[in-house]
Protein backbone atom coordinates (compact mmCIF):
# COMPACT_ATOMS: atom_id res chain seq x y z
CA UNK A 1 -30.56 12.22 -26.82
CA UNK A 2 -32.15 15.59 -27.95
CA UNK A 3 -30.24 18.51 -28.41
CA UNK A 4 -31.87 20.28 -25.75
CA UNK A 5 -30.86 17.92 -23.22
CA UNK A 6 -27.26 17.28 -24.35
CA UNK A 7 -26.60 20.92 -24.03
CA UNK A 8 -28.38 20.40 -20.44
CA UNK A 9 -26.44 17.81 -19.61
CA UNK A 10 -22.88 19.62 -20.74
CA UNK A 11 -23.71 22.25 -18.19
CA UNK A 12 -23.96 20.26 -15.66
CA UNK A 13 -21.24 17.80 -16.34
CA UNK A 14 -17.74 17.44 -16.47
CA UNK A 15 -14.81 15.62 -16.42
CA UNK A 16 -11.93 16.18 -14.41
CA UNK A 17 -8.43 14.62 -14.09
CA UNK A 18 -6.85 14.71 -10.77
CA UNK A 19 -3.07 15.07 -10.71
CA UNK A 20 0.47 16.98 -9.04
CA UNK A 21 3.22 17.96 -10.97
CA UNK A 22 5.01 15.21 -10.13
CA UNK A 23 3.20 13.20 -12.00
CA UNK A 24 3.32 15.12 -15.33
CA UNK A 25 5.18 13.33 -17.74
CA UNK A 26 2.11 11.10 -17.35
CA UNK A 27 0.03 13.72 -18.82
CA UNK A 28 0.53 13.26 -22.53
CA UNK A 29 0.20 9.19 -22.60
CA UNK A 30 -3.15 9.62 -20.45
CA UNK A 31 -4.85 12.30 -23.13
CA UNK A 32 -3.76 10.21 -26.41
CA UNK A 33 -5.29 7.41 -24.57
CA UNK A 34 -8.35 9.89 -23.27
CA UNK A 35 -8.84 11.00 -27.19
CA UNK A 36 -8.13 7.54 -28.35
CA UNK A 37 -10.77 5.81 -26.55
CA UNK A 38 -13.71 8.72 -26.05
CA UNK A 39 -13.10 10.91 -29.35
CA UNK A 40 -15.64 13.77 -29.48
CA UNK A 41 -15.99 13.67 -25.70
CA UNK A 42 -19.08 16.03 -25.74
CA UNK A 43 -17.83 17.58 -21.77
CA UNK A 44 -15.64 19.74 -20.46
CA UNK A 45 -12.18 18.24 -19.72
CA UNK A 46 -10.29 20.10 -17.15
CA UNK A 47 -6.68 18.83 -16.03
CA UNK A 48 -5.92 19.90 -12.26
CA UNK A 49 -2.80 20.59 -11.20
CA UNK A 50 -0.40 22.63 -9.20
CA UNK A 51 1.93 24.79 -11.19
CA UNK A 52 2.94 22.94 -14.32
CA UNK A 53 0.90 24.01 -17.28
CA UNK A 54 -0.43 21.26 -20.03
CA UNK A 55 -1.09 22.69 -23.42
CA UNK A 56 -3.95 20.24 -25.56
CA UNK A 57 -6.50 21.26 -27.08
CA UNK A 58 -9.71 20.92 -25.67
CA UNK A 59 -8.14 20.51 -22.06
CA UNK A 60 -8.58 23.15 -19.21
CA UNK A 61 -6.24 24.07 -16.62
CA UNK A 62 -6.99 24.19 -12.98
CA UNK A 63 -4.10 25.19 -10.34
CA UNK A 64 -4.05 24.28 -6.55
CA UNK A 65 -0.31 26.41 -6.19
CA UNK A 66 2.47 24.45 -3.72
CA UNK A 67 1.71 21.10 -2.84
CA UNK A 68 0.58 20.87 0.82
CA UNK A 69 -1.57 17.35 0.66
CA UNK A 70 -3.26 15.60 -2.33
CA UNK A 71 -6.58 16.82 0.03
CA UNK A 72 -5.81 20.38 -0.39
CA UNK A 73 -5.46 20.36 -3.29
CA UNK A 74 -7.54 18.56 -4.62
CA UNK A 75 -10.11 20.75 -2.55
CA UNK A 76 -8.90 23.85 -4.57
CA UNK A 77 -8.93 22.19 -7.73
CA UNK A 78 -12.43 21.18 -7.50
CA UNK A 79 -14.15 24.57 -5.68
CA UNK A 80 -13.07 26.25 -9.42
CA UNK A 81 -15.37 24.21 -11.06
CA UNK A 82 -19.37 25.08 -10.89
CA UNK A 83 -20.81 21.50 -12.37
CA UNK A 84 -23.25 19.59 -10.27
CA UNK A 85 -21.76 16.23 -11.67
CA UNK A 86 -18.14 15.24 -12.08
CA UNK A 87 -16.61 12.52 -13.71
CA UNK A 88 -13.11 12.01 -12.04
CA UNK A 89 -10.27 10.32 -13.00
CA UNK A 90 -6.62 9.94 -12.17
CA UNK A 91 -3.55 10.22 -14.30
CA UNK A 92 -2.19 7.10 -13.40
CA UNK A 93 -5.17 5.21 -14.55
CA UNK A 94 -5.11 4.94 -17.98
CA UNK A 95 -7.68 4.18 -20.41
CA UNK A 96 -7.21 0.97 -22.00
CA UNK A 97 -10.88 0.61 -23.56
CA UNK A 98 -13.56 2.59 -25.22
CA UNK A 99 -15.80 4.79 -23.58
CA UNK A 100 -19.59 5.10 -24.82
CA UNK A 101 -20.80 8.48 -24.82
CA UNK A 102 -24.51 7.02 -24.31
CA UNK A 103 -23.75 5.22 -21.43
CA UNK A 104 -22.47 8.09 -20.00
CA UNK A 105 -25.90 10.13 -20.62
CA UNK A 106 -27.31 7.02 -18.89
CA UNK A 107 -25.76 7.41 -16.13
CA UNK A 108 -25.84 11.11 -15.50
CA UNK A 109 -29.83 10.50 -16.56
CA UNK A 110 -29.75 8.40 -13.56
CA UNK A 111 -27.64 10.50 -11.06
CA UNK A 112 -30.21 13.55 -11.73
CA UNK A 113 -33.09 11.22 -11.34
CA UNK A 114 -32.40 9.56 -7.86
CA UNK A 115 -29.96 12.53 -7.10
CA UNK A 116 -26.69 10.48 -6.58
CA UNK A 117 -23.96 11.09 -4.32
CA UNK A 118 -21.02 9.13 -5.95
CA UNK A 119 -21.57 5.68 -8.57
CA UNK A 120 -18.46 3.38 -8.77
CA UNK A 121 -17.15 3.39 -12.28
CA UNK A 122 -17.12 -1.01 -11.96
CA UNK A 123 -18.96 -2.68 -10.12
CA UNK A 124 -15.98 -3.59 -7.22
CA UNK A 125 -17.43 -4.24 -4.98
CA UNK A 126 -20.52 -5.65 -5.79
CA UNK A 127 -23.61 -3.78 -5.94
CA UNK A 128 -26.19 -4.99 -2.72
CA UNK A 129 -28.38 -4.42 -5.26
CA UNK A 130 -28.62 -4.47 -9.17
CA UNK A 131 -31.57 -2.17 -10.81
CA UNK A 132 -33.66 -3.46 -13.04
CA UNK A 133 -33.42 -1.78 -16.39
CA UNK A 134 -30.87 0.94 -15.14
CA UNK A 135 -26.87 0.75 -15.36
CA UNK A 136 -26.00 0.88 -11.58
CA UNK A 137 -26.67 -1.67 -8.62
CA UNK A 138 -27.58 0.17 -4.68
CA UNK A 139 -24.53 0.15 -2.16
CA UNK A 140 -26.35 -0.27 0.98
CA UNK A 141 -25.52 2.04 4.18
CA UNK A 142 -22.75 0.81 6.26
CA UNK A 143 -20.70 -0.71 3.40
CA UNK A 144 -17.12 -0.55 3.38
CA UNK A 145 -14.92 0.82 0.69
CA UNK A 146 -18.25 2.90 -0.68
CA UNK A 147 -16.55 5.71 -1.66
CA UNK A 148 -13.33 5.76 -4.41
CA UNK A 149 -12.24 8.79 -6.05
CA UNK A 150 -12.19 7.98 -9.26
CA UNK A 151 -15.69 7.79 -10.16
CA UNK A 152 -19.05 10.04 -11.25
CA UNK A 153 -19.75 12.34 -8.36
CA UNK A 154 -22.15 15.12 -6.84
CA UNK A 155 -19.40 17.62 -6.60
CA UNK A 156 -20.58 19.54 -4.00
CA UNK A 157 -20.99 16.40 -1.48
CA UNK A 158 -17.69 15.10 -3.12
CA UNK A 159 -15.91 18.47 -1.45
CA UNK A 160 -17.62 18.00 2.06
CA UNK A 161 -16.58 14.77 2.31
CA UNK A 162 -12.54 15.58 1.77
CA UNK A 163 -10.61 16.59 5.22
CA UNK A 164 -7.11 18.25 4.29
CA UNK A 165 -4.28 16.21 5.19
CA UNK A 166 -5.43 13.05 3.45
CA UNK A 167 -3.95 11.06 0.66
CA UNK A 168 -6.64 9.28 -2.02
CA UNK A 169 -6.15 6.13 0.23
CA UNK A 170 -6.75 7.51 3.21
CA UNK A 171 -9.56 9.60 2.00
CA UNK A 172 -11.45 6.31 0.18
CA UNK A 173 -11.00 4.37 3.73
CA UNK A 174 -11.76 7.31 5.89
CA UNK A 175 -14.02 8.96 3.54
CA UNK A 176 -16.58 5.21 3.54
CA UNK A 177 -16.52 5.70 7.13
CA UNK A 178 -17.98 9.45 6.87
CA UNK A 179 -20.28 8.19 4.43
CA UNK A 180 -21.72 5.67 6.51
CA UNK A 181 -25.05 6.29 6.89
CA UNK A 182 -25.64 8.45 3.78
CA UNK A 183 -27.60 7.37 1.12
CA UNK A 184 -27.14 7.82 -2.42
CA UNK A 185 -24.16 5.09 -3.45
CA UNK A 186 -23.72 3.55 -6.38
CA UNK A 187 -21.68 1.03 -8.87
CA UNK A 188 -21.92 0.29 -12.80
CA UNK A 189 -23.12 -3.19 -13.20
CA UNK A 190 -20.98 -2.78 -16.50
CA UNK A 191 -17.70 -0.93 -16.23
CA UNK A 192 -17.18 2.09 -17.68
CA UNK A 193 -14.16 1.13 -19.46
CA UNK A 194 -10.97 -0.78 -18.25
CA UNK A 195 -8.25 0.76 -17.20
CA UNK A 196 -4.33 -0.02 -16.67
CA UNK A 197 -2.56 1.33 -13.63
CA UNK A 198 0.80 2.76 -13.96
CA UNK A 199 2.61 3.65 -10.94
CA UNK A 200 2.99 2.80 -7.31
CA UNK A 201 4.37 5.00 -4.41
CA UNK A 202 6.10 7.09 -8.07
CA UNK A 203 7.34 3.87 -9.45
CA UNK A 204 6.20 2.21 -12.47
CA UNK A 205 4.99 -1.05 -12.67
CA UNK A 206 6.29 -3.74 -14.90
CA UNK A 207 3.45 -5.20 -16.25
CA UNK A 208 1.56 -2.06 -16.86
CA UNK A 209 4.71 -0.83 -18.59
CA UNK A 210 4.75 -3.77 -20.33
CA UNK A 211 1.22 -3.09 -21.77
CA UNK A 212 2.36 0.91 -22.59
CA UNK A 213 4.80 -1.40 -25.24
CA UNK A 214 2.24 -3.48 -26.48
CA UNK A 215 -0.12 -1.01 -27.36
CA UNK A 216 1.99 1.78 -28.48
CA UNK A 217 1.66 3.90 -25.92
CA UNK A 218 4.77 6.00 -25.02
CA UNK A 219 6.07 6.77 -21.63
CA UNK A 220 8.89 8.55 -20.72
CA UNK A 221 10.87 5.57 -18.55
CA UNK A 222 13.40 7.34 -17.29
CA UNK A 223 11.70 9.74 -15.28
CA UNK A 224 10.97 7.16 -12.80
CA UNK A 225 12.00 3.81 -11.31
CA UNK A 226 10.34 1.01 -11.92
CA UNK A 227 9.11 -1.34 -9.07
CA UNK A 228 11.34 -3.96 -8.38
CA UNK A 229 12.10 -6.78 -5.79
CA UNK A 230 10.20 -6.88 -2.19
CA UNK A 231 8.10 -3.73 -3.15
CA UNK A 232 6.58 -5.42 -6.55
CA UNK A 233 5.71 -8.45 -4.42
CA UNK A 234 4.21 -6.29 -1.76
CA UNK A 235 2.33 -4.39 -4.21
CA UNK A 236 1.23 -7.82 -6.22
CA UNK A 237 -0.24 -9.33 -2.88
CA UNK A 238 -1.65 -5.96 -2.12
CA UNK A 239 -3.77 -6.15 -5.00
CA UNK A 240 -4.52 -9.99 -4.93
CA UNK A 241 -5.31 -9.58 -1.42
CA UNK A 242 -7.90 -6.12 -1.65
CA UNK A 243 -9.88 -7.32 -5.12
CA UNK A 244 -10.21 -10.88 -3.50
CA UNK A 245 -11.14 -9.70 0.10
CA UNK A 246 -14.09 -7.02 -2.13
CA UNK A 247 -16.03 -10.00 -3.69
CA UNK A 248 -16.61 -11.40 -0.17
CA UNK A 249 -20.09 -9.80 0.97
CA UNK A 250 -19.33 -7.20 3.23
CA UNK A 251 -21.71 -8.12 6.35
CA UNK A 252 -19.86 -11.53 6.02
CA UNK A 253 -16.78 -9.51 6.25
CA UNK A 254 -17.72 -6.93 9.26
CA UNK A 255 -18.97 -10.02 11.53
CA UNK A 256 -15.70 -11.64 11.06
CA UNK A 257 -14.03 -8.61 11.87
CA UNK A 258 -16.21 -7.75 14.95
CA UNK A 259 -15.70 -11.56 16.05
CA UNK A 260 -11.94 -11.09 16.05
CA UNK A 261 -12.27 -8.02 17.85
CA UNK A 262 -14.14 -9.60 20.48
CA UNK A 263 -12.13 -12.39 20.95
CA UNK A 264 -8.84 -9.79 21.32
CA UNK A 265 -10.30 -7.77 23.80
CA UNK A 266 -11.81 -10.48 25.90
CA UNK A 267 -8.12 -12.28 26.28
């Protein structure tokens, strides 16, 4: 890409990590692994927050103040920022690949072109469509589980969407519904880079803090528990149970459901 359009693109780009202060002893492990795996990140990094200050170089500070609702806050986190795309992540998910800058330029290249609302940083679920020759498949209107938060977004749509009072799981459920009928929803066909997720309800989990030992990456332990008994199995199914029931086509999945719905209200 031309230097011309890389400064372009900077302006109108960045990258923004979601958090709470109650999550800040996972700042530190997420940035090495940030700086690890996308050194010379050509964007604007910018940390949101409530109170707790981060100091790293080449990371910005944005305060929300007292924690009312991850919504709220999140709301005044992003209306400080004036980029038309955002790249958001969460401080839970860390990086555990690299990230290709060019890729990236790809993608924005794309979002500007067919003016993109929000592009799924793997393709879960599947794309309706794939592209030819592009990086993205189409999520058609009506498809469940459309929206996630972390993921490349039109800010400004990405702030209209978000009702205060909702937690990220109630806000990618709830928001998909919102979104129904909009256009402009996308996935990578490739995945941006794969990540390893850390907690659950403030807990760690075992196998992710297995992988933190592995690789090298430290973590404070003690300033959490770590999942254990009936709420690791819970959590386990959970998972098995959402990535298995997002490779079923989702038409195949809404007829079933409006079937069963039938069939209880008819009784």
């Amino acid at each position: 890409m031309i230097g011309n359009d890389m400064e372009e693109f900077k302006q109108k780009f960045a990258v923004l990590v979601v958090s709470c202060d109650k999550y800040s002893d996972l700042w530190d492990p997420f940035f090495s692994l940030f700086e690890k795996n996308w050194s010379g990140c050509p964007y604007d990094i910018y940390l949101g927050s409530n109170t707790i200050d981060f100091k790293k170089d080449g990371i910005k500070m944005l305060f929300s103040g007292k924690d009312i609702d991850w919504a709220n806050s999140t709301m005044k986190i992003v209306s400080q920022l004036s980029s038309k795309y955002l790249l958001i992540l969460l401080e839970d998910m860390f990086i555990g690949s690299p990230i290709n800058t060019a890729y990236v330029e790809q993608i924005l290249s794309f979002m500007q072109e067919v003016k993109a609302k929000h592009i799924h940083i793997r393709p879960l679920p599947p794309a309706d469509h794939v592209i030819e020759n592009n990086p993205v498949g189409i999520y058609n209107k009506g498809m469940p589980y459309r929206v996630n938060v972390m993921g490349f977004w039109e800010r400004e749509y990405f702030l209209d969407l978000l009702i205060p009072g909702e937690t990220p799981w109630q806000f990618e459920i709830m928001g998909s519904y919102r979104a129904v009928s909009c256009e402009g929803f996308y996935c990578l066909n490739k995945e941006l880079f794969k990540h390893v997720n850390m907690a659950e309800k403030g807990c760690w989990i075992p196998k992710s803090v297995k992988w933190c030992r592995e690789n090298g990456v430290n973590i404070d332990i003690n300033r959490r528990k770590l999942l254990t008994g009936l709420k690791l199995l819970k959590n386990n199914l959970q998972v098995v149970y959402f990535n298995t029931i997002l490779k079923i086509n989702w038409k195949i999945r809404v007829n079933i459901m409006n079937i069963l719905r039938k069939i209880l209200i008819s009784y």
